[in-house]
Protein backbone atom coordinates (compact mmCIF):
# COMPACT_ATOMS: atom_id res chain seq x y z
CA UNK A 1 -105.52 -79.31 -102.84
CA UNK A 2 -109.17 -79.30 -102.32
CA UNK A 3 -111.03 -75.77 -102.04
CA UNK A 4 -112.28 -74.83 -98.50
CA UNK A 5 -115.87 -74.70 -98.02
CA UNK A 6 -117.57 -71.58 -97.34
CA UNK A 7 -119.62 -71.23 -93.95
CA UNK A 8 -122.39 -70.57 -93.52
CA UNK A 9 -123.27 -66.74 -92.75
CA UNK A 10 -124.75 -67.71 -89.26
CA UNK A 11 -121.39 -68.93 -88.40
CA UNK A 12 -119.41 -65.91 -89.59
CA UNK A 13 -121.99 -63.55 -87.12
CA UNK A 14 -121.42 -65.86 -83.93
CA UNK A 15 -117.47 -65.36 -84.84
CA UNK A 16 -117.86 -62.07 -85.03
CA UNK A 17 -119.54 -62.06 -81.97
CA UNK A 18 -116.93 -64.31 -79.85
CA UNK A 19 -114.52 -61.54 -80.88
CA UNK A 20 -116.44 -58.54 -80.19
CA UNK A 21 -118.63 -59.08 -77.24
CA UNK A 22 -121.90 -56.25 -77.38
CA UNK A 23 -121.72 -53.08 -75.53
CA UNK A 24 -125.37 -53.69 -74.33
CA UNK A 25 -124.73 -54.61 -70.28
CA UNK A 26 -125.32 -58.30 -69.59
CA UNK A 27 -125.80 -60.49 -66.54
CA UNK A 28 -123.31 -62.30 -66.95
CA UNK A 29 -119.91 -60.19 -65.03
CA UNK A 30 -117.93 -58.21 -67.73
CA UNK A 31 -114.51 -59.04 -68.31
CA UNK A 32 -113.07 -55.60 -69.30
CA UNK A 33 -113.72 -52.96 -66.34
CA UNK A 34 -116.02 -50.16 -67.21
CA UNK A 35 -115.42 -46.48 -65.44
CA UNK A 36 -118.86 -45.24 -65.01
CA UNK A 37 -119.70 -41.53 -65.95
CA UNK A 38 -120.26 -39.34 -62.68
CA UNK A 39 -124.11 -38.22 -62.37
CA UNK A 40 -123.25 -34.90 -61.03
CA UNK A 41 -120.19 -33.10 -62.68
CA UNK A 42 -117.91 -31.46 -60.22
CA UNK A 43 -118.50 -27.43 -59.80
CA UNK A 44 -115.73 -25.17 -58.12
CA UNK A 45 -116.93 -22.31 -56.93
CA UNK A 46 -116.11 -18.99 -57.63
CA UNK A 47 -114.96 -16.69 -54.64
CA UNK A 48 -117.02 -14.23 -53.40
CA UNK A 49 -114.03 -11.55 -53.30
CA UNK A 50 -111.03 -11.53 -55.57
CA UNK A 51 -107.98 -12.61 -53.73
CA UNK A 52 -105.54 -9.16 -52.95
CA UNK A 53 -101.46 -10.02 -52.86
CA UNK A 54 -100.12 -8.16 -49.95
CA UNK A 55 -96.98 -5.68 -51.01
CA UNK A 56 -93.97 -7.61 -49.38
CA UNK A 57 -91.95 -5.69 -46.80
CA UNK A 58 -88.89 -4.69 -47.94
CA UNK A 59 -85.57 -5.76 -45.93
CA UNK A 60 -82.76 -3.89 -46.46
CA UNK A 61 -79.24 -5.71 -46.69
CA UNK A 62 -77.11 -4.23 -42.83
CA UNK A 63 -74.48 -2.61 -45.31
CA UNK A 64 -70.93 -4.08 -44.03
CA UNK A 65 -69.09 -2.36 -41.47
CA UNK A 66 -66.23 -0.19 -43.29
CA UNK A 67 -62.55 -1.99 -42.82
CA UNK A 68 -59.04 -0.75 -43.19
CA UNK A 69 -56.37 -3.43 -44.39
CA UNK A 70 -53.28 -4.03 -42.49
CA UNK A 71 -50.63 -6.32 -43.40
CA UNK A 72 -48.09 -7.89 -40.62
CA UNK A 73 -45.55 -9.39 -42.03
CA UNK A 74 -42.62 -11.79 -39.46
CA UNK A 75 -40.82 -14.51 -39.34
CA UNK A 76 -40.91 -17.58 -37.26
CA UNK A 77 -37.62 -19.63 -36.47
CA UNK A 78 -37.89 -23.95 -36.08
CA UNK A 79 -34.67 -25.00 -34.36
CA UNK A 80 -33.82 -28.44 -33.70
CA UNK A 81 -35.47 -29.59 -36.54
CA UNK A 82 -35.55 -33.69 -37.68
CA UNK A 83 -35.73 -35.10 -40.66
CA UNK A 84 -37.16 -38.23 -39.49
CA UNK A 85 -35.57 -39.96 -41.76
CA UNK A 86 -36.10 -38.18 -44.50
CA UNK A 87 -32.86 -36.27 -46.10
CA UNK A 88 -36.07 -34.51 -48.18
CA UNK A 89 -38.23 -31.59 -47.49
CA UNK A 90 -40.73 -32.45 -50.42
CA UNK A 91 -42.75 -35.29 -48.26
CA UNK A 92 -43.51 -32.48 -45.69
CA UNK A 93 -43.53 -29.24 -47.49
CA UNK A 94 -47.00 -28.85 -48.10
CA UNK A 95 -48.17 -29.85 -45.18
CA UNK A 96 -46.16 -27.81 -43.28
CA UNK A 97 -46.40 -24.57 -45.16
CA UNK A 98 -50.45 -25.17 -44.86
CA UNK A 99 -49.87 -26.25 -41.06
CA UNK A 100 -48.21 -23.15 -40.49
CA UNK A 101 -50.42 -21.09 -42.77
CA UNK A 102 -53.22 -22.61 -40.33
CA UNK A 103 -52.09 -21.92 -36.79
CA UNK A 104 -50.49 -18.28 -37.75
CA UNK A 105 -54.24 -17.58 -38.40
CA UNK A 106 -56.12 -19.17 -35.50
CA UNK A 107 -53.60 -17.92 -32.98
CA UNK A 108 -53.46 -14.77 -34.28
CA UNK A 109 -57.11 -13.60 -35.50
CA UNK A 110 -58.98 -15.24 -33.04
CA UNK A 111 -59.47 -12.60 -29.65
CA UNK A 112 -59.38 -8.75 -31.16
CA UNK A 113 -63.24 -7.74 -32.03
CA UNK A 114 -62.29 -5.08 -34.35
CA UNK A 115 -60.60 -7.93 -36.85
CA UNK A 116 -62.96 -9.16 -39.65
CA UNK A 117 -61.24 -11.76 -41.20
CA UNK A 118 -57.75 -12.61 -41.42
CA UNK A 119 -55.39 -14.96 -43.54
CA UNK A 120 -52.05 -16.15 -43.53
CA UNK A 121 -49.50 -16.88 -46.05
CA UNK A 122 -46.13 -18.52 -45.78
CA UNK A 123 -43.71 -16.44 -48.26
CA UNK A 124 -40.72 -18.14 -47.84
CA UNK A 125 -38.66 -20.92 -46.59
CA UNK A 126 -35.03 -20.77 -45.36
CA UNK A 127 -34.62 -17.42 -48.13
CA UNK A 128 -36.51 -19.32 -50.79
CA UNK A 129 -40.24 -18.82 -52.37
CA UNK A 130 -42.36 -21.82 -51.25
CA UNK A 131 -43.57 -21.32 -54.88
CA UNK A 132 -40.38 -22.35 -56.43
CA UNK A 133 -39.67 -25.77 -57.24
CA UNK A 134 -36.72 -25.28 -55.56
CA UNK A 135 -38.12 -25.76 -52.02
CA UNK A 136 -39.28 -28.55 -52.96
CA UNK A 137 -36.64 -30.11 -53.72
CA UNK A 138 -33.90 -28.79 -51.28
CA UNK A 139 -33.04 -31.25 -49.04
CA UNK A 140 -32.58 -30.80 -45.07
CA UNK A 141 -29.30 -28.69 -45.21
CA UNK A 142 -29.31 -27.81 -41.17
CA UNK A 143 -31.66 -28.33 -38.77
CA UNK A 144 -33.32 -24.66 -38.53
CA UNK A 145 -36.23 -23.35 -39.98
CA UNK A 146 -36.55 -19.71 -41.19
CA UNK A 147 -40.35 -18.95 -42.10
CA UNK A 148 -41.23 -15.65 -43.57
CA UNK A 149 -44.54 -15.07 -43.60
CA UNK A 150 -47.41 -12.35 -44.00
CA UNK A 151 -50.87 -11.86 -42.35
CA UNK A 152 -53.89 -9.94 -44.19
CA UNK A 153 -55.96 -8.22 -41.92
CA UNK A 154 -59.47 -6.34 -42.52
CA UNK A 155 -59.66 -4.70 -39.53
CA UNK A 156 -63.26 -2.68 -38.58
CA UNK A 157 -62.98 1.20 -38.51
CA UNK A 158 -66.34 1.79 -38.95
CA UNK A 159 -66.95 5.59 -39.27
CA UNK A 160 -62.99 6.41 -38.72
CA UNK A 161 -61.45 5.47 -41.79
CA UNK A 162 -61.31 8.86 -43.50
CA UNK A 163 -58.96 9.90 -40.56
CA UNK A 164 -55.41 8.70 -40.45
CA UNK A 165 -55.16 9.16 -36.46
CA UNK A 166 -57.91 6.98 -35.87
CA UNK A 167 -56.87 4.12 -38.66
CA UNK A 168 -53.41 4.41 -37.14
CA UNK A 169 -54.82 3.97 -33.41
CA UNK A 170 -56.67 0.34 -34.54
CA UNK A 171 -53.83 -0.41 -36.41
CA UNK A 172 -52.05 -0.16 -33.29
CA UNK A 173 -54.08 -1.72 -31.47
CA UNK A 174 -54.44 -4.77 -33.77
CA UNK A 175 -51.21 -5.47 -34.14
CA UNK A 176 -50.00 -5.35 -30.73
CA UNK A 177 -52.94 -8.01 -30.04
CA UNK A 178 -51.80 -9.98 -32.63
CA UNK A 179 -47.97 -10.16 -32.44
CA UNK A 180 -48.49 -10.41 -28.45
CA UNK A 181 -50.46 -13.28 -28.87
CA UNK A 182 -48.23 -14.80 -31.24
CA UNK A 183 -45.62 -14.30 -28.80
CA UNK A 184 -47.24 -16.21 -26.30
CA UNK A 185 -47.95 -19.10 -28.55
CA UNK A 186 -44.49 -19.30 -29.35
CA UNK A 187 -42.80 -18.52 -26.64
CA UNK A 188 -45.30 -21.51 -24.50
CA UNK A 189 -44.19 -23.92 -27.01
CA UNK A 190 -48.20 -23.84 -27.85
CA UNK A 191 -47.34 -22.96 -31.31
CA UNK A 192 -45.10 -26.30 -32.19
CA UNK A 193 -47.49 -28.10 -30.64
CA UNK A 194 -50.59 -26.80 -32.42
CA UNK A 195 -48.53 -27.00 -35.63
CA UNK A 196 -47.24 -30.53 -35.09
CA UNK A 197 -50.75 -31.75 -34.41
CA UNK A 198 -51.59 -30.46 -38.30
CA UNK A 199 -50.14 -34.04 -39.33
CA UNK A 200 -47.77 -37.00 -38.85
CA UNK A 201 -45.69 -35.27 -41.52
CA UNK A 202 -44.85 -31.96 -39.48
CA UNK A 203 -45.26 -34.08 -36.30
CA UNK A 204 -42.03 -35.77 -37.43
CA UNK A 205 -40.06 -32.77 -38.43
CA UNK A 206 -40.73 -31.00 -35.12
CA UNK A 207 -40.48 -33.52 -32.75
CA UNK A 208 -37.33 -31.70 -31.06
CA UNK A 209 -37.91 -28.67 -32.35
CA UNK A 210 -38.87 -25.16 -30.55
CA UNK A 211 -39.94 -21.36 -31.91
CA UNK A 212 -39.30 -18.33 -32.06
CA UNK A 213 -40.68 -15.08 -33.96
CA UNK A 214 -39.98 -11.76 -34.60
CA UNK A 215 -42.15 -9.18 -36.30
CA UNK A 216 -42.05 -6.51 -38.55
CA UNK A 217 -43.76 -3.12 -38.28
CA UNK A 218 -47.72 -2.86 -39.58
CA UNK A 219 -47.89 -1.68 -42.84
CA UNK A 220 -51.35 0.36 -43.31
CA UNK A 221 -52.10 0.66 -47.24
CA UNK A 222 -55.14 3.05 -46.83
CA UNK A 223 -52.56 5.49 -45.09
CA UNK A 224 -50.95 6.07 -48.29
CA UNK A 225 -54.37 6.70 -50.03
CA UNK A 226 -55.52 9.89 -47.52
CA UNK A 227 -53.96 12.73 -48.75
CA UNK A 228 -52.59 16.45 -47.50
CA UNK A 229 -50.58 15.54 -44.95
CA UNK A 230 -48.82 18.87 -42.74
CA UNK A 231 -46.53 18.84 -39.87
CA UNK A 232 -47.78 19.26 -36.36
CA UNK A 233 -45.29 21.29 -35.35
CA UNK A 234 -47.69 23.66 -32.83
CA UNK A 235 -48.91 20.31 -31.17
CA UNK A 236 -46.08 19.35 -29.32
CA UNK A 237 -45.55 15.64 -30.75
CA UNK A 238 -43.32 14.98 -33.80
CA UNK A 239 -45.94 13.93 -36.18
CA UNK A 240 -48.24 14.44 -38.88
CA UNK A 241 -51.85 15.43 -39.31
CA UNK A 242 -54.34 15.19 -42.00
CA UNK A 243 -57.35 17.00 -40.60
CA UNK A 244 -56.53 20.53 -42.60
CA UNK A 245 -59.22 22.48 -40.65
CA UNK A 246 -56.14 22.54 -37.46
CA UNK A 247 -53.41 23.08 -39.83
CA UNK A 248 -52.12 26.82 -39.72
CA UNK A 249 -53.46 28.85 -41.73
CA UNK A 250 -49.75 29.81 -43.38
CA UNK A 251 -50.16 25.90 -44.84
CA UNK A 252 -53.75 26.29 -45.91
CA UNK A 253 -52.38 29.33 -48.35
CA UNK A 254 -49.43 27.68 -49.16
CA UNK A 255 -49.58 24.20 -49.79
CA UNK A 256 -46.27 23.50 -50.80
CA UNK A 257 -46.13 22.27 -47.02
CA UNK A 258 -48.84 19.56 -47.88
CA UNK A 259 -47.79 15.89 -48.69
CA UNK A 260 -50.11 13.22 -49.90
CA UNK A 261 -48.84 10.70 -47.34
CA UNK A 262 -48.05 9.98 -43.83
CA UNK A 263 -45.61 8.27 -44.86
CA UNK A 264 -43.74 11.18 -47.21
CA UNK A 265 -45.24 13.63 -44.75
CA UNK A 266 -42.96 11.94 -41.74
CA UNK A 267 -39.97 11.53 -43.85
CA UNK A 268 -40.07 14.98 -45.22
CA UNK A 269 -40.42 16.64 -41.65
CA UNK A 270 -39.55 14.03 -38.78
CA UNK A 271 -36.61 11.65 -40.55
CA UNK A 272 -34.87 12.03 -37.17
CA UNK A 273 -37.88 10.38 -35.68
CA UNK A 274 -40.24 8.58 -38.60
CA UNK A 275 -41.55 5.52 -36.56
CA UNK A 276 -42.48 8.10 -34.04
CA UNK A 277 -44.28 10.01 -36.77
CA UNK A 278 -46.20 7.33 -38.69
CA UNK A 279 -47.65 6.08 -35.25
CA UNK A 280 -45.85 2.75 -36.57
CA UNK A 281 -46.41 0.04 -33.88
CA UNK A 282 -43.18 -1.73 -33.88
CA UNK A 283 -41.87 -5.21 -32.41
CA UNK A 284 -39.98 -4.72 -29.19
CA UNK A 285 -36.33 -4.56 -29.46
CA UNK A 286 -34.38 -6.70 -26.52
CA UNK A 287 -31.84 -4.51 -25.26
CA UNK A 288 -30.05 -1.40 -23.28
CA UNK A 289 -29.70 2.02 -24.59
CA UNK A 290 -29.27 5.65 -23.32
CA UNK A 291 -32.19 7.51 -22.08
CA UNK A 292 -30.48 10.77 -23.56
CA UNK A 293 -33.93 12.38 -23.99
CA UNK A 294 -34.32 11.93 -20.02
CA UNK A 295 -38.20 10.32 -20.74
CA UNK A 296 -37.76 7.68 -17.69
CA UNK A 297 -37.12 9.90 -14.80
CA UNK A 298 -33.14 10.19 -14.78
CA UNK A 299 -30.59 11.58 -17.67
CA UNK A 300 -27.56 8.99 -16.43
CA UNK A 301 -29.63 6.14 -17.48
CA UNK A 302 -30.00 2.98 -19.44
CA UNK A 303 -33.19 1.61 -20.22
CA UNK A 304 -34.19 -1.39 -21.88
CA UNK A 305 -38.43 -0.90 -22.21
CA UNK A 306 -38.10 -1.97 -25.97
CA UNK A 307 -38.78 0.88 -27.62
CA UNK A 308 -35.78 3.01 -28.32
CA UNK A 309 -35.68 5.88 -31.00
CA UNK A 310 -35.74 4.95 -34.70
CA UNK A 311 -32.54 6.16 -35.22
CA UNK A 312 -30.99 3.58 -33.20
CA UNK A 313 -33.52 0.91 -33.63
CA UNK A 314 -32.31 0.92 -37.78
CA UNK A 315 -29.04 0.23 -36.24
CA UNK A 316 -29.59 -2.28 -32.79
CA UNK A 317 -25.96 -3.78 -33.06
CA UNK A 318 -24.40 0.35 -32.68
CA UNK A 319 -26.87 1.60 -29.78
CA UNK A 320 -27.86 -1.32 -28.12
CA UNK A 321 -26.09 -3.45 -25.37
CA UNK A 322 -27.43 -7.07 -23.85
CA UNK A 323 -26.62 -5.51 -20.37
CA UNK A 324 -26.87 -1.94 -18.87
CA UNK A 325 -23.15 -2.51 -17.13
CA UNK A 326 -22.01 -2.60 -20.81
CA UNK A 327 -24.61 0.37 -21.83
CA UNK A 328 -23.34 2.99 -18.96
CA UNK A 329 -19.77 2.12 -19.50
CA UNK A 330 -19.98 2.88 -23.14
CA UNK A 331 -22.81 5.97 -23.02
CA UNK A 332 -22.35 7.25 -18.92
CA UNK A 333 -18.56 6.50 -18.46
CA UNK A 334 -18.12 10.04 -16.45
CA UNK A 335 -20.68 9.00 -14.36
CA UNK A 336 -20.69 5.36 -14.73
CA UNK A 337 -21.76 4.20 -10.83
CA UNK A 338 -24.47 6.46 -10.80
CA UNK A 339 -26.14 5.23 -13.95
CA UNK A 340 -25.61 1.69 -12.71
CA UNK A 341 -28.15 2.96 -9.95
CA UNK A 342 -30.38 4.29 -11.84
CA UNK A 343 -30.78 1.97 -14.72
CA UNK A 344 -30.95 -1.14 -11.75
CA UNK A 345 -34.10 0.81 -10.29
CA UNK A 346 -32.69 0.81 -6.70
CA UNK A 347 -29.66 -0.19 -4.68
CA UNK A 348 -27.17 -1.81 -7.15
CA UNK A 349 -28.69 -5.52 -7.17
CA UNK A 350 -26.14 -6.52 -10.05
CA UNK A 351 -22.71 -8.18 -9.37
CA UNK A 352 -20.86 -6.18 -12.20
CA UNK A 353 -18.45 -8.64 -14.71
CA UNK A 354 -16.36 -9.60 -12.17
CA UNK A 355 -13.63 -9.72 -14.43
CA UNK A 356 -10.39 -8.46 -12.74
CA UNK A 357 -8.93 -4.77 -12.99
CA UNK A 358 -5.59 -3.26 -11.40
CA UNK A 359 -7.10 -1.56 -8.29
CA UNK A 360 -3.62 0.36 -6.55
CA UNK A 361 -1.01 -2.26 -6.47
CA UNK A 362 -3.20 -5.75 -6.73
CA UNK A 363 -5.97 -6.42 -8.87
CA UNK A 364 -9.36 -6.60 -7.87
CA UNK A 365 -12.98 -7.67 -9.44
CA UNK A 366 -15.57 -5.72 -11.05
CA UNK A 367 -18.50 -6.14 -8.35
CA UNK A 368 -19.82 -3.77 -5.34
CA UNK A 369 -17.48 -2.79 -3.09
CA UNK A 370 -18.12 -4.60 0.13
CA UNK A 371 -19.58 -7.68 -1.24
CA UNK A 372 -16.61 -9.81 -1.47
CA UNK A 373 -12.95 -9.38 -0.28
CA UNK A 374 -12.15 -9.44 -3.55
CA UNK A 375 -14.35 -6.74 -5.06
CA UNK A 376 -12.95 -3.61 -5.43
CA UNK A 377 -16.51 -1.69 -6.47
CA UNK A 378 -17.55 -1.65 -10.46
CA UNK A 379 -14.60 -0.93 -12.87
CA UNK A 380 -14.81 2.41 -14.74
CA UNK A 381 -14.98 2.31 -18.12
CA UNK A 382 -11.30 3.24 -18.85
CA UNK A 383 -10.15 -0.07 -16.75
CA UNK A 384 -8.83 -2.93 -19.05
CA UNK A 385 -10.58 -6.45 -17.42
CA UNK A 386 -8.99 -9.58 -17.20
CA UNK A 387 -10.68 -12.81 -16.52
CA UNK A 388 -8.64 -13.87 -13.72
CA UNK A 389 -5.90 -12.22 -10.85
CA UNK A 390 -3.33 -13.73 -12.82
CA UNK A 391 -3.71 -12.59 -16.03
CA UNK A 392 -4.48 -9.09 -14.94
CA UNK A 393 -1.19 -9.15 -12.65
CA UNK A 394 0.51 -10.55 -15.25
CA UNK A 395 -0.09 -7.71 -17.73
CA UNK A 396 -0.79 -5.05 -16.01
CA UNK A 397 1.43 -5.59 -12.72
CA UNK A 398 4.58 -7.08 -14.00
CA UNK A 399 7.20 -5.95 -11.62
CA UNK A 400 5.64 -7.49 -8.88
CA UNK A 401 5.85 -11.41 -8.67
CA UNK A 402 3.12 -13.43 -10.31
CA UNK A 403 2.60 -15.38 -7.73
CA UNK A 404 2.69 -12.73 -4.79
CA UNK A 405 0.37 -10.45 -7.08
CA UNK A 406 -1.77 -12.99 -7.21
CA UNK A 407 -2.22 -13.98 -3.49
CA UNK A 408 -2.03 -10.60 -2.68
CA UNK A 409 -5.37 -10.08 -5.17
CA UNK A 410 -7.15 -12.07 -3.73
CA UNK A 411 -6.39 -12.18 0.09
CA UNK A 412 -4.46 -15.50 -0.21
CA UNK A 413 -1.49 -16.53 1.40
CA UNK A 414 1.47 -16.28 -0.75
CA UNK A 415 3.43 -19.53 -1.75
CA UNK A 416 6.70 -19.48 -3.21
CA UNK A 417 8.02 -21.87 -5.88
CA UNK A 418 10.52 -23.60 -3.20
CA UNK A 419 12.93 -23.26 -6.56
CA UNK A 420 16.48 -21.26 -5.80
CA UNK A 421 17.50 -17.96 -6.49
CA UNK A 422 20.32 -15.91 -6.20
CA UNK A 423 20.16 -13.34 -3.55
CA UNK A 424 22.18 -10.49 -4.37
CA UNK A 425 22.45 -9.15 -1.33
CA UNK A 426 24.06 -11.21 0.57
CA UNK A 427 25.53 -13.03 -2.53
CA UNK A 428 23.85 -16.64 -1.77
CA UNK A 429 21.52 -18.97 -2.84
CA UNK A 430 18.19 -19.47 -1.50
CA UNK A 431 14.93 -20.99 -1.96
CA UNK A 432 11.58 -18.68 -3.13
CA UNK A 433 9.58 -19.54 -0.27
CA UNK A 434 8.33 -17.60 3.18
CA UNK A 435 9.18 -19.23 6.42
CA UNK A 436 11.05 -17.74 8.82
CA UNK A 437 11.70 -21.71 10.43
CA UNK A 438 13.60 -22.67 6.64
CA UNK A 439 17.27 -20.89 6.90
CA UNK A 440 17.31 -21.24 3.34
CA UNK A 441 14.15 -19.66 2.68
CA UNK A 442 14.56 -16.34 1.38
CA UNK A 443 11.61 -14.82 1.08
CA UNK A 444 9.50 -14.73 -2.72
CA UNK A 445 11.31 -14.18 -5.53
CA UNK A 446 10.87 -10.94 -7.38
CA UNK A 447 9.69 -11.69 -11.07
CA UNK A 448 13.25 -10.61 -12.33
CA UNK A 449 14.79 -13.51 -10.17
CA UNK A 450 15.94 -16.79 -12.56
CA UNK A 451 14.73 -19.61 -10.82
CA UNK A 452 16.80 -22.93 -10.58
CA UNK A 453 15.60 -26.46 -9.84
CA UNK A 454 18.28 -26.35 -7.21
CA UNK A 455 20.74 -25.22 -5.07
CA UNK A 456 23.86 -26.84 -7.30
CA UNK A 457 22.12 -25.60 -10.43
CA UNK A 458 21.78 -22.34 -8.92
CA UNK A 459 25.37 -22.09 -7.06
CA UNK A 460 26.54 -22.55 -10.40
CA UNK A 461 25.93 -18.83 -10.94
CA UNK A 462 27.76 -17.93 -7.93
CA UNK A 463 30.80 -19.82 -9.55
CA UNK A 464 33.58 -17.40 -7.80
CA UNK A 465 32.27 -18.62 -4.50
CA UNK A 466 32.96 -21.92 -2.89
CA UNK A 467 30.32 -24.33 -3.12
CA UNK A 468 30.10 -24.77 1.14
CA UNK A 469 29.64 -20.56 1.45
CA UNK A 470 26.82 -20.77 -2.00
CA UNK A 471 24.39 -21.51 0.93
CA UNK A 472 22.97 -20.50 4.00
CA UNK A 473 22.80 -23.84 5.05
């Protein structure tokens, strides 16, 4: 190969100045653009005063308005509950237990001012812990329901929590509003249909279904936490105080009277009356019982106003009766009619069982005397009942003929059997019937009398006697 030749150095400068164009300004227009330098160099000035910080004002947090806790614990019955289709509970479970979980809160926490907050939880269902796995899988045995469940309350008591009166009064007061409006939910049939709208799920399970609740009493855990507790005995009411400075002085000194509970307070002093004692606001109890302490006005009295003494309230099936007929029979006997008055509020409006009693010779209903032909006033307590004339003639009235018993009970005319009998009297036959126009007819048959079908069958007994003389006719 043949060596390059060398240029000349002219050529190598106007290279190296087609590469490197002079930083001298030219007329020509530059290709690269040029930021010129500012003639005047921007100044900030200083400020005439140094700038002060103002001390922020200082907001203080509103402290929280003191609460008690209260816990309500029920239950809530579904009847008439579907499957819809499904034989399984699982599909549904957890929607329902948060539909329910849902609507026991909004209905029940929503109108009382002095509640805070409030939550729900479902415990059980049907006896078993929705937390098991067995509640999920337990199919639909029957078509009820049973929900236990329990409601956490913070309740305001603002500056009346040290004293157990006052946390005991909003208790009260709470939990009536709650469980009443509950109640009203439930009975209204609001309740399903709040809980049904939760989802298609629950819609389906309750689509024939309806409610009902029942409550237990409030239980108040700060109670338990305020202590020396004495008996009021000096203030008239069967309960228990913790404000020492009215306790008698005998109890300051000694203060082996001093419990550190209402609640052992109450059962130490007042067993005989303990819901009484602890103030506990309890769920009405449907039903009659005797007003033996004479608190409504009249001693021979039943009353039903839902509240009855603890005593009998541990036991409702023993005190309690679903009428007061049943409750002055059993608790008023000696004065039975009287109580009738007096638990009906007025004149006797009721009409008594009329069931049937043996009143003299017939028998006559249970039911004011005077307001049918066949009442024979309200049957005392010792009087067996019957549910019909017949039966109580029957059993109670069995010399007399059934059937003449009978009609005679209850102002009817009496009908005999038109079968034959043998009267001994005149040593014939004749028929068990009453007309004075039948020769044959010989009055009714007395219930020792052996009927026959007829007058051959019944001669037949008269066999010494000829068949032409058997008869009358």
């Amino acid at each position: 190969m043949g060596r390059r030749r060398a240029r000349p150095p002219q050529a190598r400068q106007s290279a190296r100045q087609l590469h490197h164009p002079p930083l001298a300004p030219s007329t020509g227009p530059s290709l690269s653009p040029t930021t010129a330098s500012p003639s005047i160099s921007p100044t900030t000035p200083s400020p005439s005063t140094s700038p002060t910080t103002a001390s922020p004002t200082t907001m203080q947090p509103t402290p929280p308005e003191p609460t008690t806790e209260l816990i309500i614990s029920g239950t809530t019955t579904f009847s008439g509950v579907t499957s819809g289709g499904r034989r399984h509970l699982t599909a549904a479970s957890q929607s329902f237990v948060a539909g329910v979980e849902t609507v026991l809160t909004t209905t029940s926490c929503s109108s009382d001012p002095l509640i805070q907050s409030c939550q729900a939880t479902v415990m059980k269902i049907n006896g078993e812990d929705v937390s098991s796995n067995n509640v999920r899988r337990r199919r639909l045995q029957s078509s009820t329901l049973l929900v236990e469940f329990k409601i956490v309350i913070q309740a305001v008591c603002s500056t009346m929590c040290e004293n157990g009166s006052s946390v005991q009064q909003i208790a009260n007061q709470v939990y009536n509003s709650v469980t009443g409006d509950l109640k009203n939910a439930i009975d209204s049939g609001n309740f399903v249909a709040a809980l049904s709208a939760t989802s298609a799920e629950v819609a389906s399970l309750l689509a024939t279904a309806t409610a009902s609740g029942n409550f237990d009493p409030v239980v108040i855990p700060l109670l338990s936490l305020i202590s020396d507790w004495f008996p009021n005995w000096s203030g008239g009411s069967s309960t228990c105080l913790n404000d020492l400075d009215r306790a008698p002085t005998y109890m300051k000194l000694n203060r082996s009277y001093l419990e550190k509970s209402l609640d052992a307070c109450c059962a130490r002093y007042f067993s005989w009356a303990y819901d009484e004692c602890a103030g506990q606001a309890t769920a009405s109890v449907d039903g009659w019982f005797p007003n033996w302490g004479g608190i409504a006005g009249s001693n021979s009295k039943c009353i039903n106003d839902g509240n009855p003494p603890g005593y009998m309230r541990a036991n409702v099936g023993q005190w309690l009766y679903s009428g007061f007929e049943a409750c002055c029979r059993r608790y008023y006997g000696w004065d039975y009619n009287d109580c009738l008055v007096a638990s009906s509020g007025g004149p006797i409006t009721t009409t008594g069982s009329l069931e049937w009693y043996v009143h003299g010779e017939v028998c006559r209903q249970d039911c004011a005397e005077g307001s049918s032909s066949t009442c024979g006033g309200f049957a005392e307590p010792w009087n067996e009942l019957f549910s019909s004339a017949s039966a109580c003639c029957e059993n109670r009235l069995p010399w007399i003929t059934n059937t003449v018993c009978e009609a005679r009970s209850t102002n009817s005319a009496v009908t005999g059997s038109n079968l034959w009998f043998v009267d001994w009297t005149i040593n014939k036959c004749v028929r068990d019937c009453d007309d004075a126009s039948d020769q044959d007819c010989g009055g009714i048959a007395n219930s020792w009398d052996h009927l026959h079908p007829s007058a051959s069958a019944c001669c037949q007994q008269l066999w010494y006697i000829e068949r032409a003389e058997c008869t009358r006719s």
